[in-house]
Protein backbone atom coordinates (compact mmCIF):
# COMPACT_ATOMS: atom_id res chain seq x y z
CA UNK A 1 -39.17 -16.19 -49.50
CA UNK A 2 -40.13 -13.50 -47.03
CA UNK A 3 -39.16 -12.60 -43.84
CA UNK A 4 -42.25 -14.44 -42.31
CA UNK A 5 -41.77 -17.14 -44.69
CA UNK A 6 -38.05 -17.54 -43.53
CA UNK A 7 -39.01 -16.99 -39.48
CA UNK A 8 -41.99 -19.86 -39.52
CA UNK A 9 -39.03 -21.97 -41.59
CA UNK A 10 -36.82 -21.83 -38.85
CA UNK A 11 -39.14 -22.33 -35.85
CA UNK A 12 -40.40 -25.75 -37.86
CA UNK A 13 -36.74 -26.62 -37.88
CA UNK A 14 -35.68 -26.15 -34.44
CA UNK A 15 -39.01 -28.07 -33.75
CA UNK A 16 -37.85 -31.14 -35.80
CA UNK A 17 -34.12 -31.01 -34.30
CA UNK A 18 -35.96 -31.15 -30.35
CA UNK A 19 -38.29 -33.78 -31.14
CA UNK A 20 -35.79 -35.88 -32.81
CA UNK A 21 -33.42 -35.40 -30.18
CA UNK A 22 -35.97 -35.95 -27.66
CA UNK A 23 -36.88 -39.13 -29.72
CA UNK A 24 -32.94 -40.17 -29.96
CA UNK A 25 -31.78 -39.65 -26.14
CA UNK A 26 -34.80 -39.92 -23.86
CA UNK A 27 -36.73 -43.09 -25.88
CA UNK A 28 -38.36 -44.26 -23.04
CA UNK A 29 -39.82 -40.80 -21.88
CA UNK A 30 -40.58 -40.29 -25.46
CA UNK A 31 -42.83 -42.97 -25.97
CA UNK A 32 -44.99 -41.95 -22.87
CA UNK A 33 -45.35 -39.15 -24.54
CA UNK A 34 -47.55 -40.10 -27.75
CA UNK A 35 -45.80 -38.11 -30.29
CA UNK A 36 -45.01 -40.03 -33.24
CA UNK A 37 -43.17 -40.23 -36.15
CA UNK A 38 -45.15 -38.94 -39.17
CA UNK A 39 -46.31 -41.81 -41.44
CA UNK A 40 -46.34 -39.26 -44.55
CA UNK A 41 -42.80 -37.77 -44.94
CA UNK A 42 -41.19 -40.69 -42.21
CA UNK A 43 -39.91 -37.79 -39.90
CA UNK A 44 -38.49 -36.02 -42.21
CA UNK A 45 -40.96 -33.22 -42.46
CA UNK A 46 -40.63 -32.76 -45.60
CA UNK A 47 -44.05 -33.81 -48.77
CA UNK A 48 -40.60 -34.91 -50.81
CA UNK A 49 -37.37 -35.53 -50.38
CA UNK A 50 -36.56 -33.97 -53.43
CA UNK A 51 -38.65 -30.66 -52.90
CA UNK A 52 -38.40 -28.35 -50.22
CA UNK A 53 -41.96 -28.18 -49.35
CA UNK A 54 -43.31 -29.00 -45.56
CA UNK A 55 -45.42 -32.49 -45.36
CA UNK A 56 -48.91 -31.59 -45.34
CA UNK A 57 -49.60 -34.29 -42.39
CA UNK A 58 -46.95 -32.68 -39.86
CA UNK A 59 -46.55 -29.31 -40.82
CA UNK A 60 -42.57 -29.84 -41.53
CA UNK A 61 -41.65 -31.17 -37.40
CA UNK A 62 -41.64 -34.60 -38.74
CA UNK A 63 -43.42 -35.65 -36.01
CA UNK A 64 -47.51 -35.73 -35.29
CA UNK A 65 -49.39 -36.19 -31.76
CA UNK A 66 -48.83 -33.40 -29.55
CA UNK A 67 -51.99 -33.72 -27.33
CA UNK A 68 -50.18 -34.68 -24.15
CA UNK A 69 -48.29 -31.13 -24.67
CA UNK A 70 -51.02 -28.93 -25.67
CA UNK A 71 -52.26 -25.62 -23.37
CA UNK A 72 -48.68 -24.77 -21.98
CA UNK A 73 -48.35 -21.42 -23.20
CA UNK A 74 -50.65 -18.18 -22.57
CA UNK A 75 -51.56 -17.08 -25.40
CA UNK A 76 -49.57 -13.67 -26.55
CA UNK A 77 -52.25 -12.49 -28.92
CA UNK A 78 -55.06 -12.01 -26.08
CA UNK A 79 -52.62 -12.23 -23.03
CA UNK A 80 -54.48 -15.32 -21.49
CA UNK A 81 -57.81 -13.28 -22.23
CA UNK A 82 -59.15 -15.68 -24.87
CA UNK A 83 -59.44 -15.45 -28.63
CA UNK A 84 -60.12 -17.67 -32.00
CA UNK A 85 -56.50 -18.32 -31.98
CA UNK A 86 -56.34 -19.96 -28.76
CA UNK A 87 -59.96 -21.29 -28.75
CA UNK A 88 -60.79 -18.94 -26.01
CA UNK A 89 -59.30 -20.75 -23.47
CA UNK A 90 -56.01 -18.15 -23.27
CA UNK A 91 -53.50 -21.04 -23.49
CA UNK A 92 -51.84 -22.32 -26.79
CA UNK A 93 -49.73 -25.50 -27.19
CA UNK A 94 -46.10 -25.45 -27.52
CA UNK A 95 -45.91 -25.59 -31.13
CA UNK A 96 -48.21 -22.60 -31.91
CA UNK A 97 -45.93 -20.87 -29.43
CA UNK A 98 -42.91 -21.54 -30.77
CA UNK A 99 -44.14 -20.90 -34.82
CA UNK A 100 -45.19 -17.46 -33.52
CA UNK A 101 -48.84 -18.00 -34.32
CA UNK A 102 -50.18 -16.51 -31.51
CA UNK A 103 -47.91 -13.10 -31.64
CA UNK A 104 -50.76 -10.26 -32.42
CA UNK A 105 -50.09 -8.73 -35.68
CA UNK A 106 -49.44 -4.91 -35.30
CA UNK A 107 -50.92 -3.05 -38.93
């Protein structure tokens, strides 16, 4: 596993812990919210629960429906100027924030 490998492993935990606890102490908030649990891995975020490999369906959060969230973030690749990454519109959701996806890539 690389360095990258380990750093996107541990943002899609930390994701799974908040939305779980989110899910576990604030139900009725978190049903306003439409995030759900994923139907593939049953919020476990994981294809198998005997491999270690992310669900295909949620990414590895567990969870799937994050519309109500999306656009929170500026986007740290163009600085809010618009790219592919952030569909031009200089704002990324919380998730691609948090996984780093949108952190420009210095050769």
């Amino acid at each position: 596993m690389t360095c990258k490998d380990y750093e996107i492993t541990e943002n899609v935990n930390k994701l799974h812990l908040v939305i779980k606890d989110f899910e576990h102490y604030f139900c009725e908030e978190f049903e306003k919210t439409g995030i759900k649990r994923c139907g593939h891995c049953s919020a476990t975020g994981l294809k198998d629960i005997n491999q270690l490999f992310f669900c295909f369906n949620c990414g590895g959060t567990g969870y799937v429906g994050y519309e109500k969230i999306k656009k929170a973030y500026t986007c740290r690749h163009c600085n809010g100027g618009g790219c592919d990454i952030c569909e031009y519109t200089g704002m990324v959701d919380w998730v691609t924030h948090a996984n780093g996806r949108d952190v420009r890539v210095r050769a």
